[in-house]
Protein backbone atom coordinates (compact mmCIF):
# COMPACT_ATOMS: atom_id res chain seq x y z
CA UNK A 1 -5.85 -18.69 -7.37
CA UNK A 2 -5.68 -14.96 -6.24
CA UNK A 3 -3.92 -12.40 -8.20
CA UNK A 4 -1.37 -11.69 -5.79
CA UNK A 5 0.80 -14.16 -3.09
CA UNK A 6 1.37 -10.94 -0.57
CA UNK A 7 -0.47 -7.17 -0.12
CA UNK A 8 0.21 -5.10 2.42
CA UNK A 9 -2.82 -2.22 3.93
CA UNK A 10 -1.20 0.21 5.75
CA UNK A 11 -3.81 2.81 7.10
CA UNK A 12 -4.31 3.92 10.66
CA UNK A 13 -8.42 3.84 10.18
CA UNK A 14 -9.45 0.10 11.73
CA UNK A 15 -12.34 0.23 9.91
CA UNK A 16 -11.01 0.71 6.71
CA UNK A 17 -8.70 -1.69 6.89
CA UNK A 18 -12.01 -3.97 7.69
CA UNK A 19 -13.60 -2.87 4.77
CA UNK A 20 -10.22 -3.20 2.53
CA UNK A 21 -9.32 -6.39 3.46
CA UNK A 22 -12.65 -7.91 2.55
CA UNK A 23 -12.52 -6.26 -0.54
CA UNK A 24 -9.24 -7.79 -1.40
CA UNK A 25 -10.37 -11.45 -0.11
CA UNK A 26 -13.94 -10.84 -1.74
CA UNK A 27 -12.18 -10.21 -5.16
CA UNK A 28 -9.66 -12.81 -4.69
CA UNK A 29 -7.04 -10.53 -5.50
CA UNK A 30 -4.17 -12.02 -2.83
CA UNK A 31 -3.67 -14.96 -0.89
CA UNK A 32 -2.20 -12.96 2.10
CA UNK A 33 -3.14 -9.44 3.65
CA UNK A 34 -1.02 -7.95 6.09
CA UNK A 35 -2.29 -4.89 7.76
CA UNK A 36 -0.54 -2.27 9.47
CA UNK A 37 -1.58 0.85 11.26
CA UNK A 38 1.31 2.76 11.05
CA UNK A 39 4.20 4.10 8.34
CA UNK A 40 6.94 3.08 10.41
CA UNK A 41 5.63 -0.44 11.69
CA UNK A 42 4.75 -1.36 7.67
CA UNK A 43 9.06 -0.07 7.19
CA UNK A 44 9.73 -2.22 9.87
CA UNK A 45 8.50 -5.16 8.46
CA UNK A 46 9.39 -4.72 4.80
CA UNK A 47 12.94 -4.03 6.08
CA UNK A 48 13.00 -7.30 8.36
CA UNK A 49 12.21 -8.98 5.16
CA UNK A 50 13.74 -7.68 2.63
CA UNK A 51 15.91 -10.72 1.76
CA UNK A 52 13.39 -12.66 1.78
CA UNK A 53 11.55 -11.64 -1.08
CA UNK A 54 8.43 -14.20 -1.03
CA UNK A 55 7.28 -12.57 2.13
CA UNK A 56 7.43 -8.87 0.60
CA UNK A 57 4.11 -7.96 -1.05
CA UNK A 58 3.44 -6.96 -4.31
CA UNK A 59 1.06 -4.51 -3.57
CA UNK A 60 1.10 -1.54 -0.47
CA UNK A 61 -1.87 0.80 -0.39
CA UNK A 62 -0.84 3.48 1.35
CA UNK A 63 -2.81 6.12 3.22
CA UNK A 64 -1.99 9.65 3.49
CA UNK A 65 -3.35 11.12 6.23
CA UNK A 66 -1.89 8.94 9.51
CA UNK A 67 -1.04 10.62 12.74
CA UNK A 68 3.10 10.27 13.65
CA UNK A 69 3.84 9.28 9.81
CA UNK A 70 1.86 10.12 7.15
CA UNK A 71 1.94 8.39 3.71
CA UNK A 72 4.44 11.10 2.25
CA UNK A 73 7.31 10.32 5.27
CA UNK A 74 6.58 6.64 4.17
CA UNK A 75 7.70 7.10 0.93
CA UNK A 76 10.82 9.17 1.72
CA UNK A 77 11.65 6.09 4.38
CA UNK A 78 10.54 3.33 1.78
CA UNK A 79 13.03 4.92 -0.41
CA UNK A 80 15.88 3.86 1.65
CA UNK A 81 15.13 0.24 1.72
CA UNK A 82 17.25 -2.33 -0.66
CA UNK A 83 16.62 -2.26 -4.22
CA UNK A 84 14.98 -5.83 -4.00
CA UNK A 85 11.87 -4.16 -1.42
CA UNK A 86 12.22 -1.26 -4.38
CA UNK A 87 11.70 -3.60 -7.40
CA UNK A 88 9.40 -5.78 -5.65
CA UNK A 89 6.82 -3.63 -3.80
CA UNK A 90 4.18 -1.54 -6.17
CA UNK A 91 2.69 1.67 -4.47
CA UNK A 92 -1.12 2.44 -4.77
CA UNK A 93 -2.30 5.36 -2.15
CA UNK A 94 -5.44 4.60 -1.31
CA UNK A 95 -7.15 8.07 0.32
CA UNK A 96 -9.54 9.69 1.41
CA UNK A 97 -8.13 13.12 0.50
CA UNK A 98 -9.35 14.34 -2.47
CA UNK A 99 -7.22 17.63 -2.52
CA UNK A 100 -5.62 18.18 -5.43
CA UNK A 101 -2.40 18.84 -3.83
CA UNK A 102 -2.17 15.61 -2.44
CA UNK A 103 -3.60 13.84 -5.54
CA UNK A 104 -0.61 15.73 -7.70
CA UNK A 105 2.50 15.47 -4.97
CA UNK A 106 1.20 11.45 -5.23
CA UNK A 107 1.27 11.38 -9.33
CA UNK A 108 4.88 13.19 -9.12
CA UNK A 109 6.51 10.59 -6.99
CA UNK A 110 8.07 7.56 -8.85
CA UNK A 111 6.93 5.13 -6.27
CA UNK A 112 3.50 5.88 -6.22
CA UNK A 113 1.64 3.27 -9.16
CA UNK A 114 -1.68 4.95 -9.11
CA UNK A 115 -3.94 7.22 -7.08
CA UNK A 116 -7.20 6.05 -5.67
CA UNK A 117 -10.02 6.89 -3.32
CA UNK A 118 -11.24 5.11 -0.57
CA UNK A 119 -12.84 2.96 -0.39
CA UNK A 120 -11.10 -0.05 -2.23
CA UNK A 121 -13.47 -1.43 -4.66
CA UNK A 122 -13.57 -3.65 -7.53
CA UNK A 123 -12.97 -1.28 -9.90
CA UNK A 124 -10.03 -0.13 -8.53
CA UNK A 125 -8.77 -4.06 -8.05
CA UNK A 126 -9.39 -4.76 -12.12
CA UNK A 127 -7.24 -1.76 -12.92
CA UNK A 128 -3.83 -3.13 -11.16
CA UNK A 129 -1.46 -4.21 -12.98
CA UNK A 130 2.39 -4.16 -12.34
């Protein structure tokens, strides 16, 4: 049995989310994936089911750097949703950046559970916990 029922990838980079969802499945860390290529389509859907808290994931990795909304906006916007998607939903940006004004604006928001690197690995799955 996986670690987690529901994660969510939310990365505009196809490939990545190839590579991140096999990690996840590979590692058997959740039984579902969802995978969105934009900030505001990920919102969308956490909003649309945000009373229905068995369909919200546990886990969002978040990139940064997406065109239209990057992983910053997200958060503001995430922000906003009910206390449930709040209490629920555990924020790991996953990134390529590795500047460290990105790494520190990431450790100084709340919402943001840890910091790592792309790409996803099993290292970075074992060290999850929320």
């Amino acid at each position: 049995m996986a670690q987690y029922k529901n994660v969510m990838l939310v990365d505009d980079n196809e490939i990545d989310n190839l590579i991140n969802r096999e990690m996840i499945k590979s590692a058997d860390f959740a039984d579902n994936i969802l995978v969105f290529q934009t900030g505001q389509e990920a919102l969308e859907h956490l909003a649309s089911h945000q009373h229905s808290e068995d369909n919200l994931p546990e886990i969002i990795f978040l990139d940064i750097n997406m065109p239209i909304m990057d992983g910053f906006q997200f958060l503001k916007d995430f922000e906003k949703l009910s206390s449930k998607v709040l209490g629920k939903c555990n924020i790991i940006m996953l990134s390529s950046s590795i500047s460290p004004k990105d790494i520190d604006r990431a450790a100084s928001n709340i919402l943001v559970k840890k910091y790592f690197n792309k790409p996803l690995n099993e290292r970075y799955l074992s060290a999850i916990t929320v």
